[in-house]
Protein backbone atom coordinates (compact mmCIF):
# COMPACT_ATOMS: atom_id res chain seq x y z
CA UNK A 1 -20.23 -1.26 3.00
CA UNK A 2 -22.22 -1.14 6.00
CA UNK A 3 -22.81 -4.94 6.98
CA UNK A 4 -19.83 -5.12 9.62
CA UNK A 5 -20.37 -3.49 13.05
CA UNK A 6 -16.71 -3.43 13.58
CA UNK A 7 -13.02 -3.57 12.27
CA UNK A 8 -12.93 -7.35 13.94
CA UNK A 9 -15.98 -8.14 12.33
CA UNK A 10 -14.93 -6.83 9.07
CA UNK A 11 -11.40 -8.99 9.34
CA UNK A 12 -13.51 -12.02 9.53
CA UNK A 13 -15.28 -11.18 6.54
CA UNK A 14 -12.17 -11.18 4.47
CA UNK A 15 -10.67 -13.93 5.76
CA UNK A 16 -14.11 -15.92 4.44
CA UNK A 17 -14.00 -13.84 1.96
CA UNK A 18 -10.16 -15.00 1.03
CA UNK A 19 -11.19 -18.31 1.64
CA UNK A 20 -14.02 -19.18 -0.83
CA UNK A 21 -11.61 -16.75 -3.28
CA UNK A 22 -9.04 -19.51 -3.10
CA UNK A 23 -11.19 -22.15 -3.36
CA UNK A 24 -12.74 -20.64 -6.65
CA UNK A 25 -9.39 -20.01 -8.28
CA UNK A 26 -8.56 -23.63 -7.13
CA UNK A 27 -11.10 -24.72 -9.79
CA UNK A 28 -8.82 -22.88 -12.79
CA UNK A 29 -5.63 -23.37 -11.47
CA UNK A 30 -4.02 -26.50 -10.31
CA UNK A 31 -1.91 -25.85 -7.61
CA UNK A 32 0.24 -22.56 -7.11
CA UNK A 33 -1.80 -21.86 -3.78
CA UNK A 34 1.38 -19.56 -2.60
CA UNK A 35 1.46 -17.74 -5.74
CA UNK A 36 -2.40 -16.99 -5.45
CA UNK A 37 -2.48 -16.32 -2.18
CA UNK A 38 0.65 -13.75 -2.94
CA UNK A 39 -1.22 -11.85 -5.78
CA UNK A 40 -4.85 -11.80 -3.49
CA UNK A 41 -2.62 -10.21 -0.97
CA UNK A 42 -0.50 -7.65 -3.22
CA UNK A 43 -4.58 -6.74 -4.42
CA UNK A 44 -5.69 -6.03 -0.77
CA UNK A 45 -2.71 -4.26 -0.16
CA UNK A 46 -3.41 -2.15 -2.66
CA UNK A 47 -0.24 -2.47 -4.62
CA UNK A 48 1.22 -4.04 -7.78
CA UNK A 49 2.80 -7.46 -8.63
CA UNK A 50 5.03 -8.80 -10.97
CA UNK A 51 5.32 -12.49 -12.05
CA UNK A 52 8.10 -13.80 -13.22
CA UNK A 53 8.11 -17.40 -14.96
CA UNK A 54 8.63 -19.75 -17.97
CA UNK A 55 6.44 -19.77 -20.37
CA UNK A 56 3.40 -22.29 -20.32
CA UNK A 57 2.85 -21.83 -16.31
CA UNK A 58 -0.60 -20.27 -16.78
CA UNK A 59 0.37 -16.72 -15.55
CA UNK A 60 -2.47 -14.97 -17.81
CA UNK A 61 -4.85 -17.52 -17.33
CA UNK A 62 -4.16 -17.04 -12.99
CA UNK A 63 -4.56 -13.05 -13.71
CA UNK A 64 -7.68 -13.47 -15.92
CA UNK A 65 -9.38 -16.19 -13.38
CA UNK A 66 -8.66 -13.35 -10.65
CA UNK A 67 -10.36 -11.14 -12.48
CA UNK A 68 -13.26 -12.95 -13.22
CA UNK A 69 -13.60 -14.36 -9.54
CA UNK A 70 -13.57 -10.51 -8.72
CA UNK A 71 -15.98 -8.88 -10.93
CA UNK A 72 -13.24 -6.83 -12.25
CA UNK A 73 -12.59 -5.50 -15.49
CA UNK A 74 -9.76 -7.21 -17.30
CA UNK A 75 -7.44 -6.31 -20.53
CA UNK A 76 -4.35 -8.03 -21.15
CA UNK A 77 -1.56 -5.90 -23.02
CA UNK A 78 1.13 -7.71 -24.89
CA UNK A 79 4.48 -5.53 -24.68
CA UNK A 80 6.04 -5.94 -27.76
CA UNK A 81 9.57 -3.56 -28.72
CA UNK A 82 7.06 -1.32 -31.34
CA UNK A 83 4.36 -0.54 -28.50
CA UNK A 84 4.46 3.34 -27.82
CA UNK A 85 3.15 4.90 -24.82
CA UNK A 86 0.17 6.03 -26.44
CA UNK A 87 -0.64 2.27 -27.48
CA UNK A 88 -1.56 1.63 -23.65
CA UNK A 89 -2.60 5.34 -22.26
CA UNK A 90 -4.60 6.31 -25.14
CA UNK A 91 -4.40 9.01 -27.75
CA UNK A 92 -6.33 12.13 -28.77
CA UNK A 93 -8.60 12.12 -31.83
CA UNK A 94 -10.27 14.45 -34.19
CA UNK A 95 -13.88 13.59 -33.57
CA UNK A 96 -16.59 14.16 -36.46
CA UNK A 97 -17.28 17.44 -34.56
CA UNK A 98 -13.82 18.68 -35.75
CA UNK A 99 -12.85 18.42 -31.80
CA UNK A 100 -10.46 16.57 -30.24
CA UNK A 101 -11.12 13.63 -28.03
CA UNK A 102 -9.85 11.47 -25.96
CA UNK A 103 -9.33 7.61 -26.71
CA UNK A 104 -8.99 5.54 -23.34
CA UNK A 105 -6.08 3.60 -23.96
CA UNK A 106 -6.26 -0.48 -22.36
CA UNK A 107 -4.65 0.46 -18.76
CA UNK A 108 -8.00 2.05 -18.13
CA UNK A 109 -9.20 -1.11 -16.28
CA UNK A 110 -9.41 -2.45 -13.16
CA UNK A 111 -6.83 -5.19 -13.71
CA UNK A 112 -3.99 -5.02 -16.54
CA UNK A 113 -1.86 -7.76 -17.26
CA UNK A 114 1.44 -6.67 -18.46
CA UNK A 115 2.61 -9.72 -20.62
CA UNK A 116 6.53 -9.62 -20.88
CA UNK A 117 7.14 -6.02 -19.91
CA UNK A 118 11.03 -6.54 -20.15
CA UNK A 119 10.31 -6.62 -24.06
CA UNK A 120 8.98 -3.24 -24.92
CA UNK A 121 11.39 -0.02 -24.44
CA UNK A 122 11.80 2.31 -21.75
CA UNK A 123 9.70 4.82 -23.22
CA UNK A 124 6.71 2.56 -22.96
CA UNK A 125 7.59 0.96 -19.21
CA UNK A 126 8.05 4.47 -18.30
CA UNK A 127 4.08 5.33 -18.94
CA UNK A 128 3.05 2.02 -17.01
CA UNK A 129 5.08 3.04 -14.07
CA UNK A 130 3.69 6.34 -14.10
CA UNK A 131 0.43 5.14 -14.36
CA UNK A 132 1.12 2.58 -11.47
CA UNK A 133 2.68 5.21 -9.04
CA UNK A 134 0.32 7.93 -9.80
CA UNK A 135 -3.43 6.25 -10.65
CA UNK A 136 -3.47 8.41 -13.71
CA UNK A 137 -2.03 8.94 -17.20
CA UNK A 138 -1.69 12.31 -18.50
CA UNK A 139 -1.98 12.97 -22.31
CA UNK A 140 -1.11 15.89 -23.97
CA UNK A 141 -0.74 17.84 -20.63
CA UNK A 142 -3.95 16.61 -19.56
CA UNK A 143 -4.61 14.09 -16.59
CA UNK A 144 -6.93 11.40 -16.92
CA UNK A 145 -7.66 9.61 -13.86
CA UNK A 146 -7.68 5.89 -14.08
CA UNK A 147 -10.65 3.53 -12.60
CA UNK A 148 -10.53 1.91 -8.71
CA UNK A 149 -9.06 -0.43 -8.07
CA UNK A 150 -6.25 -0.34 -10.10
CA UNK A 151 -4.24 -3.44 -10.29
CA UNK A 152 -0.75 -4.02 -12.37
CA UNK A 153 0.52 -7.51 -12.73
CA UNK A 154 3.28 -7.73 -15.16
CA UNK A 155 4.84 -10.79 -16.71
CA UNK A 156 8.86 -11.29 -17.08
CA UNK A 157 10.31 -14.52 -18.83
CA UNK A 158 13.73 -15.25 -16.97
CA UNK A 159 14.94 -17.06 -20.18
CA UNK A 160 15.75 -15.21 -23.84
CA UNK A 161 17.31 -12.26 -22.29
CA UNK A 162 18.02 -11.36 -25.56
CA UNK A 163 16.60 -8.69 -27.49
CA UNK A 164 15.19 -7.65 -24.07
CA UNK A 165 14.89 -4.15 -22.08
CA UNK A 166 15.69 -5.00 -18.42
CA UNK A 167 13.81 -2.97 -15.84
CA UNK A 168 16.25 -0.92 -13.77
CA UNK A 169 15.86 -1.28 -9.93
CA UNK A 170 14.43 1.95 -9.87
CA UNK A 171 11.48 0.83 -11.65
CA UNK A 172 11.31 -2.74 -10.37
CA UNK A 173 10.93 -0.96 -6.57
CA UNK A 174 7.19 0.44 -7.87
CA UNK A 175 6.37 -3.22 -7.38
CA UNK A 176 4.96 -4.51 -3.96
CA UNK A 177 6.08 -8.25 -4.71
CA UNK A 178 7.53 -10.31 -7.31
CA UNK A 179 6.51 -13.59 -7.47
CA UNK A 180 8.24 -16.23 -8.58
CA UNK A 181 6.22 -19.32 -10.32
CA UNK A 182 7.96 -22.98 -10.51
CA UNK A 183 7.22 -25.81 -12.70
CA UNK A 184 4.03 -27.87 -10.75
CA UNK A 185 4.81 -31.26 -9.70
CA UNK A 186 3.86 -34.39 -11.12
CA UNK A 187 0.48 -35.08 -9.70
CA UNK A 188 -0.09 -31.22 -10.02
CA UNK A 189 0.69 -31.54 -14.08
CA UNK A 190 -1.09 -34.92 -14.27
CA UNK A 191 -3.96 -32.99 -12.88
CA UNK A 192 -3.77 -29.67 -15.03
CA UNK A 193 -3.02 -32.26 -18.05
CA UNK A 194 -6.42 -34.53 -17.46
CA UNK A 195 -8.47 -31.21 -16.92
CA UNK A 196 -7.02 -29.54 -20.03
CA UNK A 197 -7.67 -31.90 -22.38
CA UNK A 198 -11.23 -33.02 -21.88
CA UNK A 199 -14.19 -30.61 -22.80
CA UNK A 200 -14.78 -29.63 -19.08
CA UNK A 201 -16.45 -26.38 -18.72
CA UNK A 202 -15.88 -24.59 -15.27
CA UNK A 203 -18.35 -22.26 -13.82
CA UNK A 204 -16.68 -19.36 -11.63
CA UNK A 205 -18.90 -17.29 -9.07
CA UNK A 206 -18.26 -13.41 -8.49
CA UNK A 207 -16.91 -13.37 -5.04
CA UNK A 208 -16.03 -9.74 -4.98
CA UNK A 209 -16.88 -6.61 -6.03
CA UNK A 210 -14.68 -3.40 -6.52
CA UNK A 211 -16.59 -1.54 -4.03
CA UNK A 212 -15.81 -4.48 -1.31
CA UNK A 213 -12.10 -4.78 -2.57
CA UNK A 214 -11.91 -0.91 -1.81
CA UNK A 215 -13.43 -1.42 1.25
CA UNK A 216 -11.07 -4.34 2.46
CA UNK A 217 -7.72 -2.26 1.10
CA UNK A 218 -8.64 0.65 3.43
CA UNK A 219 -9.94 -2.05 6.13
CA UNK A 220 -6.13 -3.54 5.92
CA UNK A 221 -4.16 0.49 6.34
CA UNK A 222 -6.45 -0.07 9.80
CA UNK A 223 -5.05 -3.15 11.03
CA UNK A 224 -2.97 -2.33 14.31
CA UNK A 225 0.69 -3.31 14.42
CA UNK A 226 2.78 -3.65 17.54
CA UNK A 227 5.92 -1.12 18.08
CA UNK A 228 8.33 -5.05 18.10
CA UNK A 229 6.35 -6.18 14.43
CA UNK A 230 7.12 -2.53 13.01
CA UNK A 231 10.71 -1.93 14.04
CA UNK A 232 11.30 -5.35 13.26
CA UNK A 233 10.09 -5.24 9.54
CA UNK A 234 11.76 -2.33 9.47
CA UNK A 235 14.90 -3.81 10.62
CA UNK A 236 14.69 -6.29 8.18
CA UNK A 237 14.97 -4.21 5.20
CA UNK A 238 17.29 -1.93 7.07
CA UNK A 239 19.68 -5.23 7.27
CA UNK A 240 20.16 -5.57 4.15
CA UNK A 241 22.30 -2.45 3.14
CA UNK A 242 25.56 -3.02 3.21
CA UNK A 243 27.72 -0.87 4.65
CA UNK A 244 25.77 0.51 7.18
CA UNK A 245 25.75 -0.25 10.70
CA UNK A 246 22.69 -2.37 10.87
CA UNK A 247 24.17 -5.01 7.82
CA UNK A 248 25.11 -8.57 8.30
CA UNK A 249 27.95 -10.58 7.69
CA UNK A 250 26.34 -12.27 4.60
CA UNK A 251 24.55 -8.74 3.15
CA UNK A 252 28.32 -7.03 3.22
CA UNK A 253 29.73 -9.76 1.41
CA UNK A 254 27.19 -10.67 -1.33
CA UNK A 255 24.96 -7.72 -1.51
CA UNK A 256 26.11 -4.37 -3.31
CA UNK A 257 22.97 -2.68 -3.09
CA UNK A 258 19.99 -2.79 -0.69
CA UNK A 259 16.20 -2.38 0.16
CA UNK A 260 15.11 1.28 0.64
CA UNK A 261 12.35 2.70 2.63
CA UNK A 262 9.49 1.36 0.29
CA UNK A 263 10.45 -2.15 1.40
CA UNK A 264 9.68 -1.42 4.94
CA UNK A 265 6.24 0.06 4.07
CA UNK A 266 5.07 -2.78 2.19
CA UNK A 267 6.90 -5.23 4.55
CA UNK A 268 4.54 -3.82 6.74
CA UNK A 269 1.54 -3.78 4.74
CA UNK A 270 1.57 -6.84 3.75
CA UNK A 271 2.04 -8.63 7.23
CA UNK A 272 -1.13 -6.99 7.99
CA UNK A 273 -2.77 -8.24 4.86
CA UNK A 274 -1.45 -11.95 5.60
CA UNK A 275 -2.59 -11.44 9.26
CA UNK A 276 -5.99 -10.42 8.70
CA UNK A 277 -6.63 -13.01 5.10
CA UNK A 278 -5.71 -15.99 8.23
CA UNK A 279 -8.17 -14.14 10.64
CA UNK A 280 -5.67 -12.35 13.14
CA UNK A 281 -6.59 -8.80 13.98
CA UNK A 282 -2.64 -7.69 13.97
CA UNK A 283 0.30 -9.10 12.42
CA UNK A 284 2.98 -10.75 14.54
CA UNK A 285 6.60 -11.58 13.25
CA UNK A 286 5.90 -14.85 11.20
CA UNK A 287 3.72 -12.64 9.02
CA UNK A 288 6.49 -10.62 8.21
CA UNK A 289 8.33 -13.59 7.72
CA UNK A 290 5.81 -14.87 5.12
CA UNK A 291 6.05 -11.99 2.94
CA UNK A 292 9.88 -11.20 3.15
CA UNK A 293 10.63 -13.31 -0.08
CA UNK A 294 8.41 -11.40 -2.03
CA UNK A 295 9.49 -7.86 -1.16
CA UNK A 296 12.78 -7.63 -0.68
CA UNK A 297 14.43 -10.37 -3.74
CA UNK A 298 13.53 -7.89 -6.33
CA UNK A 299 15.07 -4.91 -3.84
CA UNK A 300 18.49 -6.25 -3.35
CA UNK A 301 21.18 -6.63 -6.05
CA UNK A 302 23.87 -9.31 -5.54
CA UNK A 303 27.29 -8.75 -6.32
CA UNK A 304 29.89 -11.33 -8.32
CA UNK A 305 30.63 -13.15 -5.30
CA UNK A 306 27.10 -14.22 -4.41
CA UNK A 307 26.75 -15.30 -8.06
CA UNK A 308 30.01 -17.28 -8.03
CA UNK A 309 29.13 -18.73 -4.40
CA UNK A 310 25.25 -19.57 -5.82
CA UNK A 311 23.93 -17.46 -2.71
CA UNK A 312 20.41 -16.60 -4.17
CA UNK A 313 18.25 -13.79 -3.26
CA UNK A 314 16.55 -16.10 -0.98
CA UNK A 315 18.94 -17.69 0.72
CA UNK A 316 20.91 -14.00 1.65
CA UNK A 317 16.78 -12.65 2.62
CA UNK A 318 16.37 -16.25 4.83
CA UNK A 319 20.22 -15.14 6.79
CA UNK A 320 18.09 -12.09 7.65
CA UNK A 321 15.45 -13.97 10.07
């Protein structure tokens, strides 16, 4: 990637880039331009995203479209409670040359789509975490390094809680954001309804390719950051443990556990990411701002009294500002 002079130069180019990225995606999928623009972010960040929905709101189909507007290789894994690590790593097997091989298992791609990860044990999340944190699986003792980029974006179904393996906070924090996905509106469903429903064929373009998507997530660890942005993204997610001298009102009374320091790195991150997909060359507090929501709601844990009072994640995250 030689065809910017400088970093400036380079920001521009993604913020096209972005652009016509959106616009293809647009074709696919009616609406959800926050939750797109969320996931496109999380991507050029470099980190991993988790969706969390009712069914029927096209989550697989955005993930796939992604994928295919990227030039990105794609596999979709359905977690089921019978799915065993192996099932998504790979396995050894005897070969015809009475050696062992190894079998790449479907997380060796450049996107995986986690479909209802709350459903399989904790056995099985375990290996996709590891595989998330690390870039690699190891089988057998051995490590296999998995392909760039690398790109989680799990599924969780808020309803039927039953039956269901909840991931514990230490796992959920391996996450960048979690995005949440609400019902489209009328016009929105009228529009996804009409388009469904007819024999319409849409034609995506490859905006992307993994060597430019590698190029942009290193471009994006170069964007500068002012001393005021940092300390106060970092204040943000320093706000909201309670007990400590930095906590507010509302985060001692309806929080009982807060963000830790991974919050404030991709609090950081991806300000710099929303600056530079909107063509600024640094981020400035409304970019922080932007992505609070999506970093912090899955990184704080609400006591009874927020649930009795109906003080959401949100709401405690927007006292914060």
């Amino acid at each position: 990637m030689t065809k910017y002079k400088s970093d400036p130069e380079a920001i521009d180019g993604l913020a096209k880039a972005y652009q016509v990225l959106s616009k293809e995606i647009g074709k696919v999928i009616i609406g959800q331009e926050e939750t797109v623009k969320a996931v496109i972010i999380s991507l050029f960040a470099n980190g991993h995203s988790l969706l969390v929905g009712v069914p029927g709101l096209a989550k697989t189909l955005l993930v796939s479209t992604i994928s295919e507007v990227l030039d990105l290789e794609f596999k979709r894994i359905q977690f089921t409670p019978d799915l065993m690590p192996t099932d998504i790593s790979g396995s050894e097997i005897l070969g015809d040359d009475r050696k062992f091989k190894f079998v790449e298992g479907p997380l060796f791609s450049n996107i995986v789509l986690a479909d209802e990860i709350n459903r399989t044990p904790p056995k099985t999340q375990a290996a996709l975490l590891e595989a998330m944190q690390e870039r690699s699986v190891t089988v057998n003792g051995v490590r296999h390094i998995l392909p760039k980029p690398f790109f989680v974006l799990a599924t969780q179904n808020p309803i039927e809680q039953e039956g269901t393996y909840p991931l514990p906070e230490a796992q959920l924090d391996r996450f960048m954001f979690n995005i949440k996905l609400d019902y489209p509106s009328y016009e929105e469903e009228l529009e996804v309804v009409r388009g469904t429903t007819m024999n319409k064929k849409v034609e995506l373009t490859n905006v992307l390719t993994a060597e430019e998507i590698l190029f942009y997530q290193e471009l994006i660890r170069k964007v500068p950051i002012s001393d005021n942005v940092l300390e106060y993204a970092v204040g943000l997610a320093t706000k909201t443990r309670p007990g400590t001298e930095r906590a507010t009102t509302s985060v001692n009374n309806y929080i009982s556990w807060g963000a830790g320091p991974r919050a404030s790195q991709y609090l950081v991150l991806g300000a710099k990411c929303h600056a530079a997909v909107h063509g600024k060359y640094s981020p400035d507090i409304e970019d922080v701002q932007a992505v609070a929501n999506y970093v912090l709601r899955h990184r704080i844990v609400r006591n009874y009294k927020a649930e009795a009072e109906g003080m959401t994640e949100e709401k405690i995250i927007e006292t914060l500002f």
